[in-house]
PDB file of N, CA and C in Angstrom:
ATOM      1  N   UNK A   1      48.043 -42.887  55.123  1.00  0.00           N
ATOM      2  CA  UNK A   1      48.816 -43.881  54.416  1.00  0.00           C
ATOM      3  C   UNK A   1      48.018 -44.340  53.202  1.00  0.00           C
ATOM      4  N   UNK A   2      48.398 -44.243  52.017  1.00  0.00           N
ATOM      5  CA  UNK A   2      48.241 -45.201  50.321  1.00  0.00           C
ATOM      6  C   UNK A   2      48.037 -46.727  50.674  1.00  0.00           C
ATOM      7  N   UNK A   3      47.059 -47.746  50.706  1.00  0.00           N
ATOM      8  CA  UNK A   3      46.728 -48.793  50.530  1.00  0.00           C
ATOM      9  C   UNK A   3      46.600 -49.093  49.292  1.00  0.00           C
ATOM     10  N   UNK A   4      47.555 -49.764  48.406  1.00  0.00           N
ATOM     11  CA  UNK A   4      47.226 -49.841  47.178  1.00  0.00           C
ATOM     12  C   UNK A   4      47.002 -51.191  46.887  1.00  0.00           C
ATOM     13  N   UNK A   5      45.951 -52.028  46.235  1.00  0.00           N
ATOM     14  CA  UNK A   5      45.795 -53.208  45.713  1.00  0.00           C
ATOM     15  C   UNK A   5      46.382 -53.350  44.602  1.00  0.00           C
ATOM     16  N   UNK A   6      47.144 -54.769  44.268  1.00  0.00           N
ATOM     17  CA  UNK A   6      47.850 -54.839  42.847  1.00  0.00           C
ATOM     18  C   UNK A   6      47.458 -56.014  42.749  1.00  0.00           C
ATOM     19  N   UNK A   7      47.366 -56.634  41.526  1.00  0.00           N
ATOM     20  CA  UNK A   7      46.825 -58.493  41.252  1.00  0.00           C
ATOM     21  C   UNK A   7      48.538 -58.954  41.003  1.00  0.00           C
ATOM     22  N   UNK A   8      48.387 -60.214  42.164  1.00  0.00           N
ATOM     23  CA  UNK A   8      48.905 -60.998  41.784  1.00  0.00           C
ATOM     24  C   UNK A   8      50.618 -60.804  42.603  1.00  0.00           C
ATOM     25  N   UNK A   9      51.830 -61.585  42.530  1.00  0.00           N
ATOM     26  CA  UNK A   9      52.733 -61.480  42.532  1.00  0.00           C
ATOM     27  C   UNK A   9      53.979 -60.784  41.782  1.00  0.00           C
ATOM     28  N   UNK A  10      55.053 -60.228  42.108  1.00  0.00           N
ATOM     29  CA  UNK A  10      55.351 -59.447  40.826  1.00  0.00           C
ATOM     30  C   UNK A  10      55.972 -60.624  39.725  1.00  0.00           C
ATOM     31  N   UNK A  11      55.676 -60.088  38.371  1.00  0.00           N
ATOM     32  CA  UNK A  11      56.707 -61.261  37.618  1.00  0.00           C
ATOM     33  C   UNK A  11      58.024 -61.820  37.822  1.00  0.00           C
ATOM     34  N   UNK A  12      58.783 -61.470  38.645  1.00  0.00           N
ATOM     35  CA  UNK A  12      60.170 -61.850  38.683  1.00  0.00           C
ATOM     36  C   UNK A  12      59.733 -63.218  40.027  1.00  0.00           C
ATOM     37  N   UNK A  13      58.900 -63.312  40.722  1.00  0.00           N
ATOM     38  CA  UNK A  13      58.915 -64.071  41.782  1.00  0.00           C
ATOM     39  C   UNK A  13      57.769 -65.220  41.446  1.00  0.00           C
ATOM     40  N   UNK A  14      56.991 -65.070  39.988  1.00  0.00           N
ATOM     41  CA  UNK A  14      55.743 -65.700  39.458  1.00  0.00           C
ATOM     42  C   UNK A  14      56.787 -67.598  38.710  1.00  0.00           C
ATOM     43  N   UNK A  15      55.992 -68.428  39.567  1.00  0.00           N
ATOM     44  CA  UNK A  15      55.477 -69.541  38.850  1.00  0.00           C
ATOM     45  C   UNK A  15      56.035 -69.757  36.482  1.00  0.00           C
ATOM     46  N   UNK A  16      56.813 -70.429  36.627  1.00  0.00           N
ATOM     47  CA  UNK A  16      57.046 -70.533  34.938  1.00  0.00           C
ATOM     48  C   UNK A  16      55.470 -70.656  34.348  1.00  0.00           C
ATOM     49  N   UNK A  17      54.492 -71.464  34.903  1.00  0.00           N
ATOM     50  CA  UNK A  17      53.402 -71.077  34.852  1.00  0.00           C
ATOM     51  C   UNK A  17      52.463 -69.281  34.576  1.00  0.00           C
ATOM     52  N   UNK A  18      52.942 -69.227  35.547  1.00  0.00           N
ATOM     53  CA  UNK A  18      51.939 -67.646  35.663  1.00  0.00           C
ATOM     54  C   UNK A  18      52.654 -66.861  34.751  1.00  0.00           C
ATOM     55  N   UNK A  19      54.417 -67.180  34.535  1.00  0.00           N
ATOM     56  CA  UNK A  19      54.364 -66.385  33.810  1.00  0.00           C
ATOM     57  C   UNK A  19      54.493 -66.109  32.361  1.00  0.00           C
ATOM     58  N   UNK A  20      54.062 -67.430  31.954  1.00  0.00           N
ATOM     59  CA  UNK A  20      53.397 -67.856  30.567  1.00  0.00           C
ATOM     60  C   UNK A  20      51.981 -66.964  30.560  1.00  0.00           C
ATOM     61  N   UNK A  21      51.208 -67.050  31.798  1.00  0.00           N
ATOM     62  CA  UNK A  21      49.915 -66.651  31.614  1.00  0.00           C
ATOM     63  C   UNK A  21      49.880 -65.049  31.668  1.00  0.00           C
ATOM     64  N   UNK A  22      50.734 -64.585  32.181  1.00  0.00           N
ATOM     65  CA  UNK A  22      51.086 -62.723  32.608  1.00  0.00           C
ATOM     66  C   UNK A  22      51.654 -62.293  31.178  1.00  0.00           C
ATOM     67  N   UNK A  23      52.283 -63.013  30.484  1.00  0.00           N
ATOM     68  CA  UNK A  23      52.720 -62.742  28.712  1.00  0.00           C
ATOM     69  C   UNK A  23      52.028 -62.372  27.922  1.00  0.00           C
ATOM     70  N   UNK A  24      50.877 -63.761  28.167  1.00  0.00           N
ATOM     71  CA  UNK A  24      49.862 -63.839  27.078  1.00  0.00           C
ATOM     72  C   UNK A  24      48.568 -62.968  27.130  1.00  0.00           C
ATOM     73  N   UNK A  25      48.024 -63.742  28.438  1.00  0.00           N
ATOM     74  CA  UNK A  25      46.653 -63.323  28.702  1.00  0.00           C
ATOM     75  C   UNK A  25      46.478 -61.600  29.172  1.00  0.00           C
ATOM     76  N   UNK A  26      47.433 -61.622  30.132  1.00  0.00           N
ATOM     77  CA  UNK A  26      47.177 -60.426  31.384  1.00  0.00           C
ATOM     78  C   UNK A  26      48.399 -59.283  30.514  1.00  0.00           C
ATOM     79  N   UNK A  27      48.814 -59.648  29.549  1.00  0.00           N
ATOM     80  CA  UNK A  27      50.111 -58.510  29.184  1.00  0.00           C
ATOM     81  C   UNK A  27      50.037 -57.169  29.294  1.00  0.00           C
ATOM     82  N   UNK A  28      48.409 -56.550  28.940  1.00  0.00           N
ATOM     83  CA  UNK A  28      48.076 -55.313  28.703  1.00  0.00           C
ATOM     84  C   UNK A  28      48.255 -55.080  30.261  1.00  0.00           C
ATOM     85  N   UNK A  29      47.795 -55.789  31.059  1.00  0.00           N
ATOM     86  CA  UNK A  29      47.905 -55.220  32.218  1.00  0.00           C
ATOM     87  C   UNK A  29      48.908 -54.952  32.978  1.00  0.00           C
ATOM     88  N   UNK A  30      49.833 -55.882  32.932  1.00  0.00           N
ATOM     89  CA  UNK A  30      51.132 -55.765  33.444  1.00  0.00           C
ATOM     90  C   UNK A  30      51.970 -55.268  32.628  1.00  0.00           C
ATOM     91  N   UNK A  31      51.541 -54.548  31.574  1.00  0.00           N
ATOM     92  CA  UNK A  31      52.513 -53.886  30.927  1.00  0.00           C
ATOM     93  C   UNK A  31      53.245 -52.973  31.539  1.00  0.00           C
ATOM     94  N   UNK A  32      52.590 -51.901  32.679  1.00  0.00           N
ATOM     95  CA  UNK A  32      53.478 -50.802  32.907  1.00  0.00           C
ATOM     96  C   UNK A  32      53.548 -50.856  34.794  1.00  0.00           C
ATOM     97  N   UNK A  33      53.793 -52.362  35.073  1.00  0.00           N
ATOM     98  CA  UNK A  33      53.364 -52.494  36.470  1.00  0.00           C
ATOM     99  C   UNK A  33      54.798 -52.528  37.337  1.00  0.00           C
ATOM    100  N   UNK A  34      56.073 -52.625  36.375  1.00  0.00           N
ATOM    101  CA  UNK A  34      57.202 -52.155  37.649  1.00  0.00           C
ATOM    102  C   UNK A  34      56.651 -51.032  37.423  1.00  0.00           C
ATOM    103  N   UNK A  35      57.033 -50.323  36.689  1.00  0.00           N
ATOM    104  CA  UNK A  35      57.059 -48.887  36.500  1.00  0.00           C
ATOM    105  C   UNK A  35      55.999 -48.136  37.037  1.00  0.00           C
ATOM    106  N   UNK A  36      54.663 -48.529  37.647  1.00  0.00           N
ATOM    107  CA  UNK A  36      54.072 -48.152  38.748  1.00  0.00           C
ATOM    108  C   UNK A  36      53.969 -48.717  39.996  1.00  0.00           C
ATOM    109  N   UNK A  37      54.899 -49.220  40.121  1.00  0.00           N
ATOM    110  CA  UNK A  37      55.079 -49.712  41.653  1.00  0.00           C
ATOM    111  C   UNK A  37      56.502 -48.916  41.408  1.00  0.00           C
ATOM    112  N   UNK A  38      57.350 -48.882  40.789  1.00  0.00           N
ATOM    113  CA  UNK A  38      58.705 -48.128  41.318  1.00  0.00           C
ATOM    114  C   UNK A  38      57.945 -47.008  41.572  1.00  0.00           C
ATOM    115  N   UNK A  39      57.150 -45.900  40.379  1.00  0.00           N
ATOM    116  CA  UNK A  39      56.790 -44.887  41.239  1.00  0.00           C
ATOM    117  C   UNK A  39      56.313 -44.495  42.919  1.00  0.00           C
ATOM    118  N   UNK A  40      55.624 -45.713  43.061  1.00  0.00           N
ATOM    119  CA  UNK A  40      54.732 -45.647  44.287  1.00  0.00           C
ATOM    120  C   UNK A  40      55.910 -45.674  45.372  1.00  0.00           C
ATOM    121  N   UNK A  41      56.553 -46.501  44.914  1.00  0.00           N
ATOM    122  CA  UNK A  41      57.950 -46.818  46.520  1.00  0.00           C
ATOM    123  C   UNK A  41      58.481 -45.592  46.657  1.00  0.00           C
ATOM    124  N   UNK A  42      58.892 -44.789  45.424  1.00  0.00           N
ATOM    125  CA  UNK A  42      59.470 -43.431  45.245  1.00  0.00           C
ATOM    126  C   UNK A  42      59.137 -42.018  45.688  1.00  0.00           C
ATOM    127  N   UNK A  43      57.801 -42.414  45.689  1.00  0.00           N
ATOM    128  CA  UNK A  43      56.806 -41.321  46.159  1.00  0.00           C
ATOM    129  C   UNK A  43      56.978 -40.587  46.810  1.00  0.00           C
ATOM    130  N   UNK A  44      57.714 -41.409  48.106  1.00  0.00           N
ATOM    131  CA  UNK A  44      57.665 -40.155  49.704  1.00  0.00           C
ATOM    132  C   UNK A  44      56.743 -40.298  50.735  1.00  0.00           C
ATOM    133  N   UNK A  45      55.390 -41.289  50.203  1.00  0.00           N
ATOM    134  CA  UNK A  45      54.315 -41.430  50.787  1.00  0.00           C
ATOM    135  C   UNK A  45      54.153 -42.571  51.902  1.00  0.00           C
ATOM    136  N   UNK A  46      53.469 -42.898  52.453  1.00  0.00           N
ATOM    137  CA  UNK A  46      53.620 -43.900  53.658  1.00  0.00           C
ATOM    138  C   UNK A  46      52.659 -45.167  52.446  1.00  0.00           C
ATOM    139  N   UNK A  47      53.385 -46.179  51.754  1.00  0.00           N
ATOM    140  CA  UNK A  47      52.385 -46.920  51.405  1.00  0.00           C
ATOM    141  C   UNK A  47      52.882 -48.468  51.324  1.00  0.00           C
ATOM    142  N   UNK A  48      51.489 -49.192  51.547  1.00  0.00           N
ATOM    143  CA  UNK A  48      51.713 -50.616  51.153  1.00  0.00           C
ATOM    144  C   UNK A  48      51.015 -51.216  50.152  1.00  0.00           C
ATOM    145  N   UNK A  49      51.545 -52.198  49.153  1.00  0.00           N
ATOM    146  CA  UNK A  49      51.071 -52.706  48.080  1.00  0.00           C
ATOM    147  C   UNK A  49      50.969 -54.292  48.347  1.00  0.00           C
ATOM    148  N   UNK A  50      49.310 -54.580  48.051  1.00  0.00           N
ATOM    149  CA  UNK A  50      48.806 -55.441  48.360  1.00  0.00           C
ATOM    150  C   UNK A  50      48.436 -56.422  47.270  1.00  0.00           C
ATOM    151  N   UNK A  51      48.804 -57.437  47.114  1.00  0.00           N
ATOM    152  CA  UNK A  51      48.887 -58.505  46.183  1.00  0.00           C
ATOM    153  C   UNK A  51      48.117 -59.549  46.911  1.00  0.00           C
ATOM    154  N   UNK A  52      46.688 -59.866  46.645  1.00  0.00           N
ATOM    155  CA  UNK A  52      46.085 -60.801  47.439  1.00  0.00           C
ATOM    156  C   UNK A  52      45.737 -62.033  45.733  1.00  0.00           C
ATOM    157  N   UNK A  53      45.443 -63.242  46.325  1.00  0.00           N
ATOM    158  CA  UNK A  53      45.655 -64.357  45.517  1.00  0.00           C
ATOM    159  C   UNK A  53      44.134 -64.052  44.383  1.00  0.00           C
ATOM    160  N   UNK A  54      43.529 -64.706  44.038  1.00  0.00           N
ATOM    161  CA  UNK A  54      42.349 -64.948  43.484  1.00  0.00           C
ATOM    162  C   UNK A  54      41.245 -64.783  44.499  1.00  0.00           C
ATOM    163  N   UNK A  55      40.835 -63.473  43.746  1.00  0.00           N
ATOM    164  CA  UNK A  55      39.683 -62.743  45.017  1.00  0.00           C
ATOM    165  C   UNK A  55      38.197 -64.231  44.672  1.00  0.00           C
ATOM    166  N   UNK A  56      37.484 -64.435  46.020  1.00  0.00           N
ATOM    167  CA  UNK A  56      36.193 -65.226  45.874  1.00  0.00           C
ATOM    168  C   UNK A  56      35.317 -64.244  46.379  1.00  0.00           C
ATOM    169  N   UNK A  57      34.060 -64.513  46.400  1.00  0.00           N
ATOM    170  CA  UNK A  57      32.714 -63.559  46.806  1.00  0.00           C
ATOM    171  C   UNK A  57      32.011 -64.047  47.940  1.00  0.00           C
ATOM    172  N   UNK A  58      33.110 -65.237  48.279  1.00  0.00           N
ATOM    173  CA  UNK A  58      32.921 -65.808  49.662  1.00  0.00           C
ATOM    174  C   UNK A  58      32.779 -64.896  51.289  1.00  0.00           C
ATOM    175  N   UNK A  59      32.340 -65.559  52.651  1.00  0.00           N
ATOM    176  CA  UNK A  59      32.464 -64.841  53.161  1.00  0.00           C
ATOM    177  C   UNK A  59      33.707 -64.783  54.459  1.00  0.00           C
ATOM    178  N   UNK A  60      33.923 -63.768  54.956  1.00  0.00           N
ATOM    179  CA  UNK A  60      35.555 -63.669  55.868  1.00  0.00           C
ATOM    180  C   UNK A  60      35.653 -64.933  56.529  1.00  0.00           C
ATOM    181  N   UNK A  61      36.922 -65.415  56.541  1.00  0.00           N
ATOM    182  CA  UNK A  61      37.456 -66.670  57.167  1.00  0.00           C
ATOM    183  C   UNK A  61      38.388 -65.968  58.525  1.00  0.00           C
ATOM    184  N   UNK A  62      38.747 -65.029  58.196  1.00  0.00           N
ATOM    185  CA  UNK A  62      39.702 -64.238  59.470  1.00  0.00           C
ATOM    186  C   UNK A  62      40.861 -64.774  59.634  1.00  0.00           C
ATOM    187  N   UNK A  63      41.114 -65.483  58.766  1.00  0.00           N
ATOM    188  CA  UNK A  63      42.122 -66.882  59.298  1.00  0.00           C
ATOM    189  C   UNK A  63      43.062 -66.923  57.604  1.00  0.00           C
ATOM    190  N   UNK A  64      43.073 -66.043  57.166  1.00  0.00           N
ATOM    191  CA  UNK A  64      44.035 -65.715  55.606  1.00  0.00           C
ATOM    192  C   UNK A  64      45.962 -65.521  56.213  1.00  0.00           C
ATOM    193  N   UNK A  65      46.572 -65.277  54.930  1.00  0.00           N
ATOM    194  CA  UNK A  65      48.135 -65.433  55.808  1.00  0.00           C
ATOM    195  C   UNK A  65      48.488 -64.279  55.132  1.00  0.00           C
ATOM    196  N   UNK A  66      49.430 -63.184  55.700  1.00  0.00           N
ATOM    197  CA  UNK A  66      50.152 -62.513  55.366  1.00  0.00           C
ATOM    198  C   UNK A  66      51.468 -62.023  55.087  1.00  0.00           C
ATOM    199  N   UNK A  67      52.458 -62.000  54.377  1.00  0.00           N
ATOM    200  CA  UNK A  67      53.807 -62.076  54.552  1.00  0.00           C
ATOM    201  C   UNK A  67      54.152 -61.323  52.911  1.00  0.00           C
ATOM    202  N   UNK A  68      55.624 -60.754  53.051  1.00  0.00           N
ATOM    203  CA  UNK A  68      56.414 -60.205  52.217  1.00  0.00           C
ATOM    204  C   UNK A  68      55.930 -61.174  50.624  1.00  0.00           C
ATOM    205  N   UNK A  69      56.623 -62.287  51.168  1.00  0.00           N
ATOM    206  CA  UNK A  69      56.364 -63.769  50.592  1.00  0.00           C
ATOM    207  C   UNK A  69      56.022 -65.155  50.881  1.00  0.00           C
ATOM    208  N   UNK A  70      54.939 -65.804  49.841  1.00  0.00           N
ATOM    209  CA  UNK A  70      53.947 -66.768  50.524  1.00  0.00           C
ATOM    210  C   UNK A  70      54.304 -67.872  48.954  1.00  0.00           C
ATOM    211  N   UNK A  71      54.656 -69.147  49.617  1.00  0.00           N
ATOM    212  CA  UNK A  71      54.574 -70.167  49.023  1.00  0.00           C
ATOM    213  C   UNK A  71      53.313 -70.246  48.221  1.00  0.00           C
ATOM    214  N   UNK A  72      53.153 -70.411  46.697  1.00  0.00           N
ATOM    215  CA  UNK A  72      52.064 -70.783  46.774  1.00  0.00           C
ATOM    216  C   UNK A  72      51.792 -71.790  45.610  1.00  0.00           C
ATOM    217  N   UNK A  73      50.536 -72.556  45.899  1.00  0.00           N
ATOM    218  CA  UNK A  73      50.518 -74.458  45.067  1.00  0.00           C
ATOM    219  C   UNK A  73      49.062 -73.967  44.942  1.00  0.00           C
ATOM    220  N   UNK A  74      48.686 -74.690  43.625  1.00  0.00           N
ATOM    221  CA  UNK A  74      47.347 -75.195  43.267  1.00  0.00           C
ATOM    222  C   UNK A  74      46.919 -73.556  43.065  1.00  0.00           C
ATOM    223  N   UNK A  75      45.334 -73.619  43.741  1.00  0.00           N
ATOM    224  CA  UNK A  75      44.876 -72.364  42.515  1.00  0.00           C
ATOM    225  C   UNK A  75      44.521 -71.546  43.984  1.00  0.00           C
ATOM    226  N   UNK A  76      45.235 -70.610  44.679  1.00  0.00           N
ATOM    227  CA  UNK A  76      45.137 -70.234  46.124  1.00  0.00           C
ATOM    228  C   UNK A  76      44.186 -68.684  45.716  1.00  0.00           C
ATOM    229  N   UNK A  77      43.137 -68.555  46.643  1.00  0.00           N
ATOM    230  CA  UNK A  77      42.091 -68.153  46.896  1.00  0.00           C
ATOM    231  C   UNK A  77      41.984 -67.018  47.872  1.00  0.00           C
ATOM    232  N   UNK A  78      41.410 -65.859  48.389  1.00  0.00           N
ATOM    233  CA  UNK A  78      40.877 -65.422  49.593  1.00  0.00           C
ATOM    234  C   UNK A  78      39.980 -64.395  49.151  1.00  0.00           C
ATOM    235  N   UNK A  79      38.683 -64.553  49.797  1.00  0.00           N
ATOM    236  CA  UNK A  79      37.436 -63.570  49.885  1.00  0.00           C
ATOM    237  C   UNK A  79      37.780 -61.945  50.007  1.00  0.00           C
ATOM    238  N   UNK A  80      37.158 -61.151  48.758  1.00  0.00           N
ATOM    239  CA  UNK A  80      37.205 -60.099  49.239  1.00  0.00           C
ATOM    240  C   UNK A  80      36.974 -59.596  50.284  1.00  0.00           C
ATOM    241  N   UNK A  81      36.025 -59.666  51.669  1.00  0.00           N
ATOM    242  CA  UNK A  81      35.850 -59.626  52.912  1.00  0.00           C
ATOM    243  C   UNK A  81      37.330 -59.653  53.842  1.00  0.00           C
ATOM    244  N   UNK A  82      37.808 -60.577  53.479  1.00  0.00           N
ATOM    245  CA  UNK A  82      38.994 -60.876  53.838  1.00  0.00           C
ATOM    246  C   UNK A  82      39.948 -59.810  53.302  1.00  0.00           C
ATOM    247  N   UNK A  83      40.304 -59.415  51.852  1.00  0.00           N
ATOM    248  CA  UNK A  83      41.061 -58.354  51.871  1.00  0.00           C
ATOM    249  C   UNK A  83      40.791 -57.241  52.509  1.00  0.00           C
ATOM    250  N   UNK A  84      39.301 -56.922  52.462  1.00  0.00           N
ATOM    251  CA  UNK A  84      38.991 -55.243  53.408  1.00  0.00           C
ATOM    252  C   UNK A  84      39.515 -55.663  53.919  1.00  0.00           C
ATOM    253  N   UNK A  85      39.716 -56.337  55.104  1.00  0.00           N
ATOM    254  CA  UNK A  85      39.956 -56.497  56.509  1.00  0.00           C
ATOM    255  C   UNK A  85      41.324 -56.623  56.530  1.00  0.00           C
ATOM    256  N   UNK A  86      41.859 -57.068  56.048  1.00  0.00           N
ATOM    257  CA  UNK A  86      43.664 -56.868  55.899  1.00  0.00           C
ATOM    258  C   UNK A  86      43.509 -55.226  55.448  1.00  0.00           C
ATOM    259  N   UNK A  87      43.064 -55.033  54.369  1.00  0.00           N
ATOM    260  CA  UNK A  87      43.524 -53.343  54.426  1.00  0.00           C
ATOM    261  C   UNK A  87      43.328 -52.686  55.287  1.00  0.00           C
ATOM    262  N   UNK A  88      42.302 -52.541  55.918  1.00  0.00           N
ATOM    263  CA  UNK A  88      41.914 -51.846  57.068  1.00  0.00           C
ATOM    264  C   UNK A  88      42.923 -51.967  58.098  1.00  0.00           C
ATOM    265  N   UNK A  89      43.228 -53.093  58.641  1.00  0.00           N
ATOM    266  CA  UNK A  89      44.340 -53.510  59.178  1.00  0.00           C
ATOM    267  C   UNK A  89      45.623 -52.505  59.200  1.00  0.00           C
ATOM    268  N   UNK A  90      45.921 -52.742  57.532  1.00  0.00           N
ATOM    269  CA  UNK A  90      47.170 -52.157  57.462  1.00  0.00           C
ATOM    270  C   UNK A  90      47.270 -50.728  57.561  1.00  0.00           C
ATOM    271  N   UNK A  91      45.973 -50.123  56.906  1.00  0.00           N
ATOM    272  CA  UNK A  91      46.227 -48.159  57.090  1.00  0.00           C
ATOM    273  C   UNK A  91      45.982 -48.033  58.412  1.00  0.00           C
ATOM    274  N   UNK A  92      45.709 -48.742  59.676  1.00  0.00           N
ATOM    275  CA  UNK A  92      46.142 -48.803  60.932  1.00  0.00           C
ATOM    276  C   UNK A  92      46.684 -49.014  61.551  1.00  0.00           C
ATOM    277  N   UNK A  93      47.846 -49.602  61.069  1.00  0.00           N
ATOM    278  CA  UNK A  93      48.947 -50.278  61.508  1.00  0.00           C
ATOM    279  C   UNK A  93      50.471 -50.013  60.984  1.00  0.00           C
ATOM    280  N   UNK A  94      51.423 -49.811  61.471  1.00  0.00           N
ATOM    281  CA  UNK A  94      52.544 -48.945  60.872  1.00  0.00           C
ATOM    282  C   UNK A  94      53.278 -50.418  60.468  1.00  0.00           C
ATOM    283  N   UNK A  95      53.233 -51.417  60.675  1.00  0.00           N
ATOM    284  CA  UNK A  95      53.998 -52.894  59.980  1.00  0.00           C
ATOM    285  C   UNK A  95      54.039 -52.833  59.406  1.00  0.00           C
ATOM    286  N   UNK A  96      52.911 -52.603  58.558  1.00  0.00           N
ATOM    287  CA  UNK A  96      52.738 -52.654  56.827  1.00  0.00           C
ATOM    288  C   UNK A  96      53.629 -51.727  56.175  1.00  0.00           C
ATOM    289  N   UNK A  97      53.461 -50.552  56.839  1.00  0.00           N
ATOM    290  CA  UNK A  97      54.385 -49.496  55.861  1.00  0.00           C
ATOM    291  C   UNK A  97      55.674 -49.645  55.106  1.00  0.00           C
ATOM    292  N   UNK A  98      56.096 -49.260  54.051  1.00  0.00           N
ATOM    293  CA  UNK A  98      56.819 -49.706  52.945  1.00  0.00           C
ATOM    294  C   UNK A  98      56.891 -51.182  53.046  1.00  0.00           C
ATOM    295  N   UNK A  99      56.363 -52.097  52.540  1.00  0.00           N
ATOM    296  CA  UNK A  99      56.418 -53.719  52.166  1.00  0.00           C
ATOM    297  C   UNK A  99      55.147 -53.491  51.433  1.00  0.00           C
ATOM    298  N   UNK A 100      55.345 -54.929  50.605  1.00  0.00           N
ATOM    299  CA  UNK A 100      54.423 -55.602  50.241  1.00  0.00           C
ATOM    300  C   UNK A 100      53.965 -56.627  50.587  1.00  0.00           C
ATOM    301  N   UNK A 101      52.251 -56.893  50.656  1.00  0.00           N
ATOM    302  CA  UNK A 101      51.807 -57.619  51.995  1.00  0.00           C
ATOM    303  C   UNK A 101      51.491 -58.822  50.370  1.00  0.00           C
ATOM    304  N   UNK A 102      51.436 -59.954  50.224  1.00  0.00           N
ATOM    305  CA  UNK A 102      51.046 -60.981  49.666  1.00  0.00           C
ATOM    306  C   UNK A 102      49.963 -61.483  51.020  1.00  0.00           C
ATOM    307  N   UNK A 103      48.758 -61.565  50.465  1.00  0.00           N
ATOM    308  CA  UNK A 103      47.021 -62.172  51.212  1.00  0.00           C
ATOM    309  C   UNK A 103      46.977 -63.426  50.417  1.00  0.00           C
ATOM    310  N   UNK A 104      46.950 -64.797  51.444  1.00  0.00           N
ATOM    311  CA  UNK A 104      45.629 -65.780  50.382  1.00  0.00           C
ATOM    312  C   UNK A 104      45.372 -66.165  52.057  1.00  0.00           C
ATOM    313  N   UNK A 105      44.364 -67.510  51.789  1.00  0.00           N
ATOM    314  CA  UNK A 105      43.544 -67.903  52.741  1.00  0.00           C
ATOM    315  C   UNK A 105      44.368 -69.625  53.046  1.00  0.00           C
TER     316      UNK A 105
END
C-alpha cells in the first residue's frame, strides 16, 4: 500500500483564513495539488493520503486524533513521531485504504 503525506487540508474544506494563506504564501505549492491527489485516487493502487496539522520535533504523545475530518481552532500541532506511527499504522491496516486520514494531537 502508497502512504502518501500531503500538508495540510484540501483547499475547498480550509479556514477563509488558510485560505488567504494557501493563495499567497504556499501557492507554488498547492499549485498542482488536486491534480495530484486526483491522480493518486485514480491510480488503481491501495493508498492513503495523509494530511497531519503542523508537524513539532516534539516527542510521541500516542494520544493524536484521526478522522476523514477534524474540527480544527487555534494553531493545531502533532509531533513527527506521532505521524510515523499513524503511518505505520495505516500500511498495516486495511481502514485506511482509500480515505484520507487528517492527524493533529
Amino acid at each position: 500500500m502508497a502512504v502518501l503525506v500531503r500538508g495540510g487540508e484540501t483547499y475547498r474544506s480550509a479556514s477563509a483564513v488558510q485560505k488567504i494563506f494557501y493563495r499567497t504564501f504556499l501557492r507554488d505549492i498547492y499549485a498542482n495539488k488536486e491534480l495530484s491527489e486526483r491522480a493518486i485516487r485514480s491510480s488503481g493502487l491501495d493508498w492513503t493520503l495523509v494530511y497531519p496539522t503542523m508537524l513539532t520535533k516534539g516527542p510521541a504523545k500516542g494520544s493524536y486524533l484521526a478522522d476523514d475530518r477534524l474540527p480544527m481552532r487555534g494553531n493545531p500541532t502533532i509531533s513527527r513521531a506521532d505521524v510515523a506511527d499513524f503511518l505505520h499504522k495505516a500500511a498495516h491496516d486495511p481502514t485506511w485504504i482509500h480515505r484520507d486520514a487528517v492527524i493533529t494531537d
